[in-house]
Protein backbone atom coordinates (compact mmCIF):
# COMPACT_ATOMS: atom_id res chain seq x y z
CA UNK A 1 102.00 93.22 66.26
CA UNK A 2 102.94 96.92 67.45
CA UNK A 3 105.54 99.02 65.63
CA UNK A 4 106.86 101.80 67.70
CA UNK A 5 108.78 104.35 65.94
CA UNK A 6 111.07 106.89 67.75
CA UNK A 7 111.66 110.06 65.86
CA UNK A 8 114.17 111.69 68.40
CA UNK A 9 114.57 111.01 71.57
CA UNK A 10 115.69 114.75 73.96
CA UNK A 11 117.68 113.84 77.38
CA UNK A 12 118.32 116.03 80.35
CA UNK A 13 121.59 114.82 81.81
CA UNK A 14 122.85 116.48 84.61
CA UNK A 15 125.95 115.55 86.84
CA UNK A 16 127.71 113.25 84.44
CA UNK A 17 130.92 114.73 84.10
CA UNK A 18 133.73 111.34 82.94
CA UNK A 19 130.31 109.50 82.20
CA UNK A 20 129.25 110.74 78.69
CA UNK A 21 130.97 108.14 76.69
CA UNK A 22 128.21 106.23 78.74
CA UNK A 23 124.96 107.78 77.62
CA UNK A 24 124.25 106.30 73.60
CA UNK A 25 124.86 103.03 75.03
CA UNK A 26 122.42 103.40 77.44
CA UNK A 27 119.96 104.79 75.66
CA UNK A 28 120.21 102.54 72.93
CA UNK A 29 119.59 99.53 75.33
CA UNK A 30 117.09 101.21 76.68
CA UNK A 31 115.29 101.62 73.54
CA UNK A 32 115.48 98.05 72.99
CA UNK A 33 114.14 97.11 76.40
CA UNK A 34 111.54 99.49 75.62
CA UNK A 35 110.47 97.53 72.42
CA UNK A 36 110.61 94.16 74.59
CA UNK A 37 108.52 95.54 77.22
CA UNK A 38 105.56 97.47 74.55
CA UNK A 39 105.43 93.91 72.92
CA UNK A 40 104.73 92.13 76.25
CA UNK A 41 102.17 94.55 77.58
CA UNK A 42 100.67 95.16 74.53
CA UNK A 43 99.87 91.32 74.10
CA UNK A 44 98.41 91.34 77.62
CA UNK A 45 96.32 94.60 77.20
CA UNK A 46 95.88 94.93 73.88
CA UNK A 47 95.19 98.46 73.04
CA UNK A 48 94.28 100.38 69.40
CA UNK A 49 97.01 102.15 68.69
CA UNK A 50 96.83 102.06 65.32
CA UNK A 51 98.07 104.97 64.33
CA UNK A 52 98.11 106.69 67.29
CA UNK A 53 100.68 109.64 67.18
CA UNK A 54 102.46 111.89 70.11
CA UNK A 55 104.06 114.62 68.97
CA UNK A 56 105.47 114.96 72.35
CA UNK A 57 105.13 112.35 75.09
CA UNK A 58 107.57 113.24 78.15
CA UNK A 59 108.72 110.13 80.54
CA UNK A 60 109.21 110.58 84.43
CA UNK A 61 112.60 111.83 85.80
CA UNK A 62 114.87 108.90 86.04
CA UNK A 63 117.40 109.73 88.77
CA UNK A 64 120.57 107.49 88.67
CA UNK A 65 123.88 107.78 90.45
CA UNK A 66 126.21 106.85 87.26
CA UNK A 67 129.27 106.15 89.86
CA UNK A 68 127.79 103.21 91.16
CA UNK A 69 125.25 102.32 89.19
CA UNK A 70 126.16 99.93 86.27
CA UNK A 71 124.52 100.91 82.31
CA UNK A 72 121.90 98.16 82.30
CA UNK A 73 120.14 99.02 85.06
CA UNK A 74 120.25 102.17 84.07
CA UNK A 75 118.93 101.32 80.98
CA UNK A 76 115.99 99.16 82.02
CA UNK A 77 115.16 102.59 84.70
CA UNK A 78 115.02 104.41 81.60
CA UNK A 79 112.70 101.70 79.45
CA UNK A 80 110.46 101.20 82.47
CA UNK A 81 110.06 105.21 82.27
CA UNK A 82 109.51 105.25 78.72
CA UNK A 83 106.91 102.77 78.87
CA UNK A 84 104.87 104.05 82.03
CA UNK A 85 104.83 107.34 79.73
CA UNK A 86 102.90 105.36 76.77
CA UNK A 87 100.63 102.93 79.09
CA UNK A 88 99.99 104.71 82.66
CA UNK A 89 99.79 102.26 85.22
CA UNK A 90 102.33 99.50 83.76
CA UNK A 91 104.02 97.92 86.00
């Protein structure tokens, strides 16, 4: 089983003006997906990360356009990120 543990999580918004009511939503689904999706890939290509600590890992840019895009695809964007920064490569 892997345990991921967020500490704090530091977003660059920019552009959101009348969207900000939007962002801990997001980012909480996100954080979800993001469990989902370590889980999955983990049991596929299982890798020790037993204890395995980053005191800073930093995800790509995810650009979004919050008019018309709607919060869970924003959210999975932001997961699919999140994980590419932990396991290069994932798909």
């Amino acid at each position: 089983m892997l345990m991921v543990d967020i500490e704090s999580v530091a977003l660059t918004i920019t552009n959101a003006e009348g969207h900000e009511h939007r962002v801990r939503p997001i980012v909480e689904r996100a954080a979800a997906l993001l469990a989902e999706r370590a889980e999955s890939y983990y049991v596929e290509s299982p890798v020790n990360l037993n204890s395995r600590t980053w005191n800073r890992l930093s995800a790509a840019p995810v650009t979004v356009d919050l008019q018309s895009t709607n919060d869970e695809h924003i959210a999975h964007d932001v997961a699919l990120a999140w994980v590419q920064a932990l396991w290069p490569g994932f798909r």
